[in-house]
Protein backbone atom coordinates (compact mmCIF):
# COMPACT_ATOMS: atom_id res chain seq x y z
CA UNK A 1 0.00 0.00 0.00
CA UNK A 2 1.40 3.33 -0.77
CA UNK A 3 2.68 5.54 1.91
CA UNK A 4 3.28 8.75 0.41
CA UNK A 5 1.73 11.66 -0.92
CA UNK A 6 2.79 14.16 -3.39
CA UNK A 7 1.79 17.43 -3.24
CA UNK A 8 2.64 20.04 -6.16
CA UNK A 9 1.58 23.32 -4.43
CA UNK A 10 1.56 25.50 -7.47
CA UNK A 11 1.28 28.81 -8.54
CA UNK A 12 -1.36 28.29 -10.69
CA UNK A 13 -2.53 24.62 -9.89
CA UNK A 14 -2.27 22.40 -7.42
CA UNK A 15 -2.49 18.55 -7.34
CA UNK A 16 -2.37 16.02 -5.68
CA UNK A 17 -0.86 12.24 -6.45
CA UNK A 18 -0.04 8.86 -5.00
CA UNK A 19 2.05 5.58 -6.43
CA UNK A 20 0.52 2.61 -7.12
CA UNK A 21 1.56 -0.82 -7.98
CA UNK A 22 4.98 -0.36 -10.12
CA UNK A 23 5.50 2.56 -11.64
CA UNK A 24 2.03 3.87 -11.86
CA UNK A 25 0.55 7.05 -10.42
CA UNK A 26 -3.18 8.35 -10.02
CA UNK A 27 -4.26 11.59 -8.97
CA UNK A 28 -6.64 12.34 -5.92
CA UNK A 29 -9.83 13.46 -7.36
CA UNK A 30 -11.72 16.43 -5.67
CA UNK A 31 -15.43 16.99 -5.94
CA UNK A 32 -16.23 20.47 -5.12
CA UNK A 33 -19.06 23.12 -6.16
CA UNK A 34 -17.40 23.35 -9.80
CA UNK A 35 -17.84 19.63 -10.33
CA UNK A 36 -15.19 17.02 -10.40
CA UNK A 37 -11.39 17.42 -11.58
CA UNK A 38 -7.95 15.91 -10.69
CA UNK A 39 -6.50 19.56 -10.31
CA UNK A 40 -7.35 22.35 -8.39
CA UNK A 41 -6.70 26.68 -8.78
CA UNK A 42 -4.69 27.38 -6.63
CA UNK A 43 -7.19 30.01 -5.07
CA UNK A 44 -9.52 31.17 -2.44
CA UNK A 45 -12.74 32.97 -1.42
CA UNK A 46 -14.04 34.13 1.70
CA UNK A 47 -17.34 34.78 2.31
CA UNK A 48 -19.44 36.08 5.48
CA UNK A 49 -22.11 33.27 6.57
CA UNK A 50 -25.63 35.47 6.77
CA UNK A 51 -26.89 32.48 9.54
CA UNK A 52 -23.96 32.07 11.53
CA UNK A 53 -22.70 36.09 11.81
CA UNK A 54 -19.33 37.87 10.50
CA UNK A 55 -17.27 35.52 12.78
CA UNK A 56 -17.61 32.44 10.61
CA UNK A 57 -16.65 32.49 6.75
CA UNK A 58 -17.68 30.41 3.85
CA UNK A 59 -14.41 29.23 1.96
CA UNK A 60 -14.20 27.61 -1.16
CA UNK A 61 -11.05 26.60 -2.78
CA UNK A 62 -10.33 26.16 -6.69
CA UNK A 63 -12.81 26.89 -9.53
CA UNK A 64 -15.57 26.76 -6.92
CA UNK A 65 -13.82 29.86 -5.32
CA UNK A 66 -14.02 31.44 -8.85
CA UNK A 67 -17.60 31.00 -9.12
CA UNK A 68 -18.31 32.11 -5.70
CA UNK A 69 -16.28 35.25 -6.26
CA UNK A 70 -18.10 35.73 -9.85
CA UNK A 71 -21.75 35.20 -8.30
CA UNK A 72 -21.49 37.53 -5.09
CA UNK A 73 -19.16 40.24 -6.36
CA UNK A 74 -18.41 42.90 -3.73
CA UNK A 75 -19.11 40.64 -1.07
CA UNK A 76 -16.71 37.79 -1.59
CA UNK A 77 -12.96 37.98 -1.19
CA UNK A 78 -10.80 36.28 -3.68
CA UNK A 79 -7.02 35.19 -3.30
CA UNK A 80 -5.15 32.94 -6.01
CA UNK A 81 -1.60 32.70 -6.60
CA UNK A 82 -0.89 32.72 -3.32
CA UNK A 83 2.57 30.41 -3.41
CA UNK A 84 3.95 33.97 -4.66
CA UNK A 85 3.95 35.31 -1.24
CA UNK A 86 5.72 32.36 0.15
CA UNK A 87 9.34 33.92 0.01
CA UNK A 88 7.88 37.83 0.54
CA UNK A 89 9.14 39.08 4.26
CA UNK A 90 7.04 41.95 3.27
CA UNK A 91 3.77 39.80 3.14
CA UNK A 92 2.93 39.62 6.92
CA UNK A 93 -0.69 38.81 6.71
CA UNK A 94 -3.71 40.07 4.83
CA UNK A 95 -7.52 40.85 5.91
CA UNK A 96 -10.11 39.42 5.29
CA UNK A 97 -13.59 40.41 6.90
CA UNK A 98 -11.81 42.06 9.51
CA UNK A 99 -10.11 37.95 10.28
CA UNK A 100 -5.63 38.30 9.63
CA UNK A 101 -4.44 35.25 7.74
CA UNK A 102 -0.63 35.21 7.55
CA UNK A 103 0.72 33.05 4.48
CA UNK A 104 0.48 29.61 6.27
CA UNK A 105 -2.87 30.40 7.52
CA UNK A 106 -3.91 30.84 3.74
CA UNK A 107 -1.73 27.53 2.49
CA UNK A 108 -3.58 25.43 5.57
CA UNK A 109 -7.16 26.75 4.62
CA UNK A 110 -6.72 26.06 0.70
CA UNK A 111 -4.84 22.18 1.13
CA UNK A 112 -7.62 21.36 4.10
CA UNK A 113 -10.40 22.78 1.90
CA UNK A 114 -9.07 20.08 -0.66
CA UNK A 115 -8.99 17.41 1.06
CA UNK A 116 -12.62 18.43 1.96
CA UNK A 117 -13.47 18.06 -1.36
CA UNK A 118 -11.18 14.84 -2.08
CA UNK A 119 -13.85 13.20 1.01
CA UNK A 120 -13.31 9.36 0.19
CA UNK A 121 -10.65 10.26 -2.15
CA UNK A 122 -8.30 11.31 0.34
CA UNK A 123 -5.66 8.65 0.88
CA UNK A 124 -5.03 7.23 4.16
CA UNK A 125 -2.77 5.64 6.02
CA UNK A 126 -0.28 8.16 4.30
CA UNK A 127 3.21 8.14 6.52
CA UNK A 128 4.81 11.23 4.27
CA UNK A 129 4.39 14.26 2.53
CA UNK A 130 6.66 14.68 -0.12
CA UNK A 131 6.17 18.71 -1.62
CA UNK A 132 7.75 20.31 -4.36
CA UNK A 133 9.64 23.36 -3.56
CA UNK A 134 10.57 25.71 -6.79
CA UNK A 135 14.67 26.15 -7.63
CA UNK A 136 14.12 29.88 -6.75
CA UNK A 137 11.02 31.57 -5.63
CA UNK A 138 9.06 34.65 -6.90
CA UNK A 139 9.73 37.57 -5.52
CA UNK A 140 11.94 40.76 -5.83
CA UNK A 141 14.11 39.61 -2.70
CA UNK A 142 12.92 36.49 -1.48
CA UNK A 143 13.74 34.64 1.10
CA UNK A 144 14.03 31.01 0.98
CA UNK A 145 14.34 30.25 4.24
CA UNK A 146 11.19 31.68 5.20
CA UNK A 147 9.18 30.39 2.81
CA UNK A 148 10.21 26.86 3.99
CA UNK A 149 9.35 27.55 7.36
CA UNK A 150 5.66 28.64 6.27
CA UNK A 151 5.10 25.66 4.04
CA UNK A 152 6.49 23.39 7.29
CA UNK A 153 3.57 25.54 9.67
CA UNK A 154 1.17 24.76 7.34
CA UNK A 155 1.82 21.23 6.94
CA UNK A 156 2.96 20.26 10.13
CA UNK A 157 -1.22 21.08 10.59
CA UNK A 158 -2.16 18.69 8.29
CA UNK A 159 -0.95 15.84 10.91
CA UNK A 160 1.33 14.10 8.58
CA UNK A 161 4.43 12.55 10.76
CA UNK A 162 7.17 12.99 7.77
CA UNK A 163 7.32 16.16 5.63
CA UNK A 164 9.93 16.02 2.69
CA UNK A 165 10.76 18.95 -0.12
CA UNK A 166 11.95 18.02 -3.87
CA UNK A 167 12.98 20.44 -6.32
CA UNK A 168 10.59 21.06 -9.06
CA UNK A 169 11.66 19.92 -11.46
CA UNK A 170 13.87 17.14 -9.92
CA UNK A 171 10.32 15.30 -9.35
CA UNK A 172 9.21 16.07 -13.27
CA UNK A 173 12.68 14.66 -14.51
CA UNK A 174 11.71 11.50 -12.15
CA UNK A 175 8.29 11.50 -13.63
CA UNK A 176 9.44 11.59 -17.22
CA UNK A 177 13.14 9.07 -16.43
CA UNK A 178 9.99 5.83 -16.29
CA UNK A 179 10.03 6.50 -20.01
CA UNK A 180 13.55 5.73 -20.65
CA UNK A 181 14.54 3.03 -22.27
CA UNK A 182 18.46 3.92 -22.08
CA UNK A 183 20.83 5.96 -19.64
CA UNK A 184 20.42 9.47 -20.36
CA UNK A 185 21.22 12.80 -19.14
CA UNK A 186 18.22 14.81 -18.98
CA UNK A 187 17.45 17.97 -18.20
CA UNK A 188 14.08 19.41 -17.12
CA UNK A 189 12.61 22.41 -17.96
CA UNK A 190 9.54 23.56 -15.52
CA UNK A 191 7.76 26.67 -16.50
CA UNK A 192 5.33 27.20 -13.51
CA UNK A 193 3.11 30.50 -12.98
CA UNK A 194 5.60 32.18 -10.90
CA UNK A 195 8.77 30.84 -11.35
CA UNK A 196 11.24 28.99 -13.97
CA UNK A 197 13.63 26.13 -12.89
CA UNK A 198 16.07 23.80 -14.61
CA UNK A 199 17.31 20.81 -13.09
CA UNK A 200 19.76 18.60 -15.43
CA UNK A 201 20.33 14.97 -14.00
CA UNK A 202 22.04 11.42 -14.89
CA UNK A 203 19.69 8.59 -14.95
CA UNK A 204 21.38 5.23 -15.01
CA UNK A 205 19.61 1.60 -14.53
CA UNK A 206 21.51 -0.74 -12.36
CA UNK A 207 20.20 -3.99 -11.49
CA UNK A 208 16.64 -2.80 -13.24
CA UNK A 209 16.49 -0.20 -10.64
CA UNK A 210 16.91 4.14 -11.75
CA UNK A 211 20.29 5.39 -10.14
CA UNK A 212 20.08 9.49 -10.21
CA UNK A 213 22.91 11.46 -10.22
CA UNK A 214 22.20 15.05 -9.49
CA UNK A 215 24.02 17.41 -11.96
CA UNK A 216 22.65 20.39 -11.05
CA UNK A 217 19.62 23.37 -10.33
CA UNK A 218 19.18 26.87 -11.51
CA UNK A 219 16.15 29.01 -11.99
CA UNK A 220 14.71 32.29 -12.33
CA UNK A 221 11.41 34.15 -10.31
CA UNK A 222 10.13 34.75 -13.75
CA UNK A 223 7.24 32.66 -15.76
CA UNK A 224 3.94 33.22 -16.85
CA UNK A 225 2.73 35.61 -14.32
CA UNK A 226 5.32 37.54 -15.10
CA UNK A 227 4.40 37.34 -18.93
CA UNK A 228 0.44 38.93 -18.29
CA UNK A 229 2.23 41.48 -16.03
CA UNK A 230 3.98 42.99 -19.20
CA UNK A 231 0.78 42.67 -21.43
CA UNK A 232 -0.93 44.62 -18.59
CA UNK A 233 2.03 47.18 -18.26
CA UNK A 234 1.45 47.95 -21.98
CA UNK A 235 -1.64 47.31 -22.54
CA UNK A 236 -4.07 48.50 -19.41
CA UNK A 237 -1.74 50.93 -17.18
CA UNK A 238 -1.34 53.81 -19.71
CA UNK A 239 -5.41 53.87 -19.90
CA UNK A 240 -6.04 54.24 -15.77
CA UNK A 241 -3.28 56.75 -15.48
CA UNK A 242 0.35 55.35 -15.58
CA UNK A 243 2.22 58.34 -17.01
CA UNK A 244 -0.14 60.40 -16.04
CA UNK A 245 0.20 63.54 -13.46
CA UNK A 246 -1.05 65.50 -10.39
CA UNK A 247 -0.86 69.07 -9.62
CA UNK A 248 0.48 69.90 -6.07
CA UNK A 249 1.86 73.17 -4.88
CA UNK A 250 1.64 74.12 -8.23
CA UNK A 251 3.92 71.51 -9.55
CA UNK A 252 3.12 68.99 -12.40
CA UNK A 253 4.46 65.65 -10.72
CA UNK A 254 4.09 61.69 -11.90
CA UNK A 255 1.66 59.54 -10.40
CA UNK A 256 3.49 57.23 -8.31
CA UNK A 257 4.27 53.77 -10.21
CA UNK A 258 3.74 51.79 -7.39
CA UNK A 259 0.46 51.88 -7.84
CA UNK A 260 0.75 50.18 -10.58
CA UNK A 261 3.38 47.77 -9.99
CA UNK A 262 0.29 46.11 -7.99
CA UNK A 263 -2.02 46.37 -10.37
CA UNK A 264 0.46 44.93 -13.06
CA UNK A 265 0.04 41.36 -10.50
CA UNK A 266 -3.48 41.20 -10.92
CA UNK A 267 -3.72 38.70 -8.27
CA UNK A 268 -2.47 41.34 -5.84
CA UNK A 269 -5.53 43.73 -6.41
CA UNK A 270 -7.86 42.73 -3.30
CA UNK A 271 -5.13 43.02 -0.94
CA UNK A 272 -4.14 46.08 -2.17
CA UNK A 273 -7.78 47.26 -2.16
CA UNK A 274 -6.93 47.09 1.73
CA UNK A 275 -3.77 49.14 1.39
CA UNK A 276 -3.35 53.00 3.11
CA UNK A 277 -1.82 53.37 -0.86
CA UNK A 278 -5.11 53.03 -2.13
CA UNK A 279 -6.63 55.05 0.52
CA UNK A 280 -4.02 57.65 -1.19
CA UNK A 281 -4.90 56.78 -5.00
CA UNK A 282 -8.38 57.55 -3.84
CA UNK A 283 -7.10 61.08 -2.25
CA UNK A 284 -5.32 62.15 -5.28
CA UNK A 285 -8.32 62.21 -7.80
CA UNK A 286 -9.02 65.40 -6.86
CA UNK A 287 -5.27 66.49 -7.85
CA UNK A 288 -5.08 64.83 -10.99
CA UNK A 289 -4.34 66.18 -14.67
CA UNK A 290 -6.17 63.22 -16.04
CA UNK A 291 -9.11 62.13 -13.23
CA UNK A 292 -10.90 60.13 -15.90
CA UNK A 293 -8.31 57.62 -16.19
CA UNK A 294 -7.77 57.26 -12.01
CA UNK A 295 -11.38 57.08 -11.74
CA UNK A 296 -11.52 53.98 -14.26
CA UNK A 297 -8.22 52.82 -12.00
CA UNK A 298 -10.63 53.09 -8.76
CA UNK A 299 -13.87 51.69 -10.66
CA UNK A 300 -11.80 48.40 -11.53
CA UNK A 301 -10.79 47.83 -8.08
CA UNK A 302 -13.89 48.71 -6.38
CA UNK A 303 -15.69 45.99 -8.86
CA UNK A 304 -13.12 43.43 -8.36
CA UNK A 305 -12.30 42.84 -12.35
CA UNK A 306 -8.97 41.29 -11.30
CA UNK A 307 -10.09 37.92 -12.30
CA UNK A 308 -11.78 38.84 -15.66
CA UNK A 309 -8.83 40.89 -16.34
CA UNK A 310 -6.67 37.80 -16.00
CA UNK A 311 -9.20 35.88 -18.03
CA UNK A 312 -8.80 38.46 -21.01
CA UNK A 313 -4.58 38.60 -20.43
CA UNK A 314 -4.36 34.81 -20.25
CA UNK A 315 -6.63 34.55 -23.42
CA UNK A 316 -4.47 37.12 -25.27
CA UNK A 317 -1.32 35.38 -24.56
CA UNK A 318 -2.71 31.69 -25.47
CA UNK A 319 -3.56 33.14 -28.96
CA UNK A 320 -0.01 34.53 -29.29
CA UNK A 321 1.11 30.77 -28.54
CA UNK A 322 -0.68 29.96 -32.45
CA UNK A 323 -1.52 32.99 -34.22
CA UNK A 324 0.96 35.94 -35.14
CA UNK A 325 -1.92 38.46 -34.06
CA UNK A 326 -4.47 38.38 -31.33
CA UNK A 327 -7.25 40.09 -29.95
CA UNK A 328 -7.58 41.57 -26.33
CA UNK A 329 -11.06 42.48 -25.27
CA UNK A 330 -11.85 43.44 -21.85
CA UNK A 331 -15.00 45.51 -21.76
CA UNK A 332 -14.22 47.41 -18.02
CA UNK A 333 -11.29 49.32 -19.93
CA UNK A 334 -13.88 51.34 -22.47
CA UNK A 335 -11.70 52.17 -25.56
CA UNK A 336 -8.31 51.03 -24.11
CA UNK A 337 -9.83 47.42 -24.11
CA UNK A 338 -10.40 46.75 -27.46
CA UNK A 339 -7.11 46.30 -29.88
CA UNK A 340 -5.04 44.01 -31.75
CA UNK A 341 -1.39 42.38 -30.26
CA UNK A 342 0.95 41.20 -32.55
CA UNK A 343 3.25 38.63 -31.22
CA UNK A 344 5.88 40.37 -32.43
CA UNK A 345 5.58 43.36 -29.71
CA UNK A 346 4.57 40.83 -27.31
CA UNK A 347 8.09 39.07 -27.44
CA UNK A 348 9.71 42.57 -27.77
CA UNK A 349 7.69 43.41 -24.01
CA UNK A 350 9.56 40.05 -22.54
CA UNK A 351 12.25 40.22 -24.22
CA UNK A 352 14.28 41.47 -20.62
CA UNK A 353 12.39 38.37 -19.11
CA UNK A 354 13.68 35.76 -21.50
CA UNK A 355 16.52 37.40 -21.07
CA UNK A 356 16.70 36.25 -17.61
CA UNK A 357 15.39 32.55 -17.92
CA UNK A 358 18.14 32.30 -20.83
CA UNK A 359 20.84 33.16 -18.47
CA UNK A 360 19.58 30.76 -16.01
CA UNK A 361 19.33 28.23 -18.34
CA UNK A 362 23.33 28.89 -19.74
CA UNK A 363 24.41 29.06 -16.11
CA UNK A 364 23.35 25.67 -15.33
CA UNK A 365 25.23 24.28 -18.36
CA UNK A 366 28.39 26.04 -17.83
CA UNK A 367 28.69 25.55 -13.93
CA UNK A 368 28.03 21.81 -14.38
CA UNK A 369 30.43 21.70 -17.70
CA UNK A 370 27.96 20.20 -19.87
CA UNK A 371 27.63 20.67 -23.86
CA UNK A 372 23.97 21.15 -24.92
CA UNK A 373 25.92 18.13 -27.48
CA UNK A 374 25.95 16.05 -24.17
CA UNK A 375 22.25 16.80 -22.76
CA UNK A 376 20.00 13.35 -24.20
CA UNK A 377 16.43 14.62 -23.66
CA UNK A 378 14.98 18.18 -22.58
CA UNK A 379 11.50 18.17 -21.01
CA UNK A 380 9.77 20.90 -20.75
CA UNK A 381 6.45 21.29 -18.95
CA UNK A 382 4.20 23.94 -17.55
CA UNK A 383 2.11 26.17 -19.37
CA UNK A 384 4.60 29.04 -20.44
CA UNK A 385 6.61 26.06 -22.30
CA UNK A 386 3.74 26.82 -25.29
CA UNK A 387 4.92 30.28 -25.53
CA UNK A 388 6.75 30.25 -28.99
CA UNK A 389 9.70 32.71 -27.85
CA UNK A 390 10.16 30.38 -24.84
CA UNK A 391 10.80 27.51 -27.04
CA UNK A 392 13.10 29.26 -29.29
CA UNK A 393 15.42 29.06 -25.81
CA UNK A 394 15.61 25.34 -26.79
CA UNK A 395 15.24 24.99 -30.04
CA UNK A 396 18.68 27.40 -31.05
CA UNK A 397 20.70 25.00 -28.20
CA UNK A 398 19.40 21.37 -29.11
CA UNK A 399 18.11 19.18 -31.51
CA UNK A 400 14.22 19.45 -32.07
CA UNK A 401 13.86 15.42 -31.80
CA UNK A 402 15.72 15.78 -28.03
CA UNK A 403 13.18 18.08 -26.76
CA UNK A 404 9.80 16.48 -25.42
CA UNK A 405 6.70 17.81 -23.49
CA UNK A 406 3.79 16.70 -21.78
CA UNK A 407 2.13 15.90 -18.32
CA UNK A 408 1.97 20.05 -18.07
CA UNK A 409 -0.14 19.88 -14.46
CA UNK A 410 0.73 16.44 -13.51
CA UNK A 411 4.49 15.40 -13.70
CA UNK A 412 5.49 17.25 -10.82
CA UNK A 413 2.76 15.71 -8.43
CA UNK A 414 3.56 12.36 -9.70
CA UNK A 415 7.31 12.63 -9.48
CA UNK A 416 6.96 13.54 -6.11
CA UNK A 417 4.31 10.81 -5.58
CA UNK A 418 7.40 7.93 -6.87
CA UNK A 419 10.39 9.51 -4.84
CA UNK A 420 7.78 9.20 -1.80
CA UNK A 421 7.97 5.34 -1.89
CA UNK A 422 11.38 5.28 -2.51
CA UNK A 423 13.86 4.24 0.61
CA UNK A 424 16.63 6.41 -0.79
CA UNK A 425 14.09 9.45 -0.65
CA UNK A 426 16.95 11.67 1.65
CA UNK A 427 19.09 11.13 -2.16
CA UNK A 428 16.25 13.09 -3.64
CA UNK A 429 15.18 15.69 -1.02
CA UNK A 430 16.74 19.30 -0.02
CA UNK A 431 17.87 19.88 3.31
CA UNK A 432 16.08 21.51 6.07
């Protein structure tokens, strides 16, 4: 009977998976409001209980949380991406109907609302927790350390007597090495929501059992959040006032761009809704050259479009992954939200960011001495790994019949589901 349980806390998605008999995996299957899925959004809403008083909220976790927050808007807090405050020493806690939830708070609610929904789903007799833990997390400065200690509060709640952390994409090169059929050294490519990581390992069978040697990690906070950030920055900040100005004193000065650098991580809107900044956004109306567009700034907030913004972003970008030109629509903006993107400017707004995950990427060859000649098989999986530009990283280093990709929201949780039931699982973990 399997003993472990591997969780891929993601910024996006999160699932869940245990080993079977052999090599074979299955995901835990939640049943929520939304229906029935093997993956869940990594996201949360909050709602007041009108029979039981303020003191108790409704939470839901996943798409159910979406359609909560969609069908009570004003009324229902919404939180996703929350593994991007993990590593944030800034991030000390956030509101919510007048209740603080610091960042473990927020990671025990979602994984306990899960297994909620998993019901008879929900493995037992597990003996460990194996969770993946990005190369490097998102964040201007962040701090490892302290996000470690937050995911160990949280799931030290959970009740589970061993709790184990795996690279990324160490557990995705695991899940993809059952596929072998020859020693190889392989190198793994995980492009998450929040952050990018390489791992590049040896994979030798002796005595019809996988040896790993560890070559290396690298990895950059950059990925696909980082991507709908720059299609907002171009796209939506110039139209509710970034550039803009304010008369003081009888000065012309710039609207601050912190406002913006919020609104640019859309996920980030309903805590900054809470914010004495936006108390100030609100104050400076009255001073502004261009009140129109800080008034549309204010009327997004105050409606809680954050979601349907992302919606319209993540549609506009998908497009880009198969069509030279795409369309953004996103009614809230008026004028602003209606144009065409050509994937051309699109690439030229990232271009700093690939810049970054191509450095990463070169850094981890040339620290561990290895040839892109000497590299067997590149996997790359999460959802950013469609992005054209992002494949051109590979594509100009290694042959096009080396590179694979599938198993996008499931090869992490399943890698880390194998190296559970493995008793040589300290080979595989990082140290505490």
């Amino acid at each position: 009977m399997a003993t472990a349980l591997g969780l891929d806390f993601g910024t996006t998605n999160t699932v869940l998976a245990q080993a079977g008999e052999g090599a074979q995996t299955r995901s835990v299957m939640f049943e929520s409001p939304a229906g029935t899925d093997d993956t869940m959004r990594t996201a949360l809403s909050f709602m007041k209980d009108p029979q039981l008083g303020a003191s108790v909220l409704q939470v839901e976790a996943g798409h159910a949380a979406i359609r909560a927050f969609i069908a009570n808007p004003g009324e229902c807090r919404y939180l996703q991406s929350i593994k991007t405050f993990a590593a944030s020493p800034l991030f000390q806690g956030t509101l919510v109907h007048a209740r603080r939830f610091q960042f473990e708070d927020l990671m025990e609610v979602f994984l306990k609302r899960l297994q909620a929904y998993a019901g008879d789903h929900w493995p037992s007799g597990v003996r460990r927790i194996v969770t993946g833990r990005p190369v490097h997390f998102a964040g201007a400065n962040p701090d490892p350390e302290l996000a470690m200690q937050r995911y160990a509060a949280a799931l030290g709640r959970l009740g589970f007597p061993e709790l184990h952390y795996v690279y990324e994409p160490v557990a995705a090169a695991f899940y993809f090495a059952q596929n072998l059929r020859q020693d190889a050294t392989v190198l793994v490519a995980d492009f998450g929501g929040g952050t990018s990581d390489f791992s590049l390992i040896r994979f030798e069978t002796v005595a019809g059992r996988i040896r790993v040697t560890p070559l290396g990690q690298s990895g950059v906070g950059i990925a696909g959040d980082q991507f709908d950030a720059r299609i907002i920055e171009h796209l939506v900040t110039p139209a509710i006032g970034k550039g803009s100005q304010f008369t003081s004193f009888g000065k012309n000065l710039d609207v601050p761009d912190s406002y913006y650098r919020n609104f640019s991580r859309w996920n980030q809107l309903s805590i900054f809704r809470t914010t004495k900044e936006y108390a100030g956004l609100k104050a400076l109306v009255r001073q502004a050259v261009e009140p129109d567009k800080l008034e549309l700034f204010i009327d997004l907030i105050e409606h809680d479009e954050g979601y349907l913004l992302h919606q319209a972003v993540s549609a506009t970008k998908m497009a880009l992954s198969s069509e030279d030109e795409a369309e953004f629509r996103f009614a809230p903006l008026g004028a602003a939200g209606e144009t065409t993107v050509r994937r051309s400017d699109f690439e030229s707004w990232i271009a700093g960011d690939l810049a970054r995950i191509t450095a990463a990427l070169d850094e981890l060859l040339d620290k561990t001495g290895t040839p892109a000649s000497a590299v067997d098989k590149i996997f790359l999986t999460g959802g950013t790994s469609f992005v054209p530009a992002v494949r051109r990283i590979f594509t100009e280093r290694f042959e096009e019949s080396r590179i694979e990709t599938g198993g996008e929201l499931i090869s992490i949780a399943h890698g880390l589901a194998l190296i559970g039931e493995r008793d040589d699982i300290a080979q595989w973990t990082v140290p505490q």
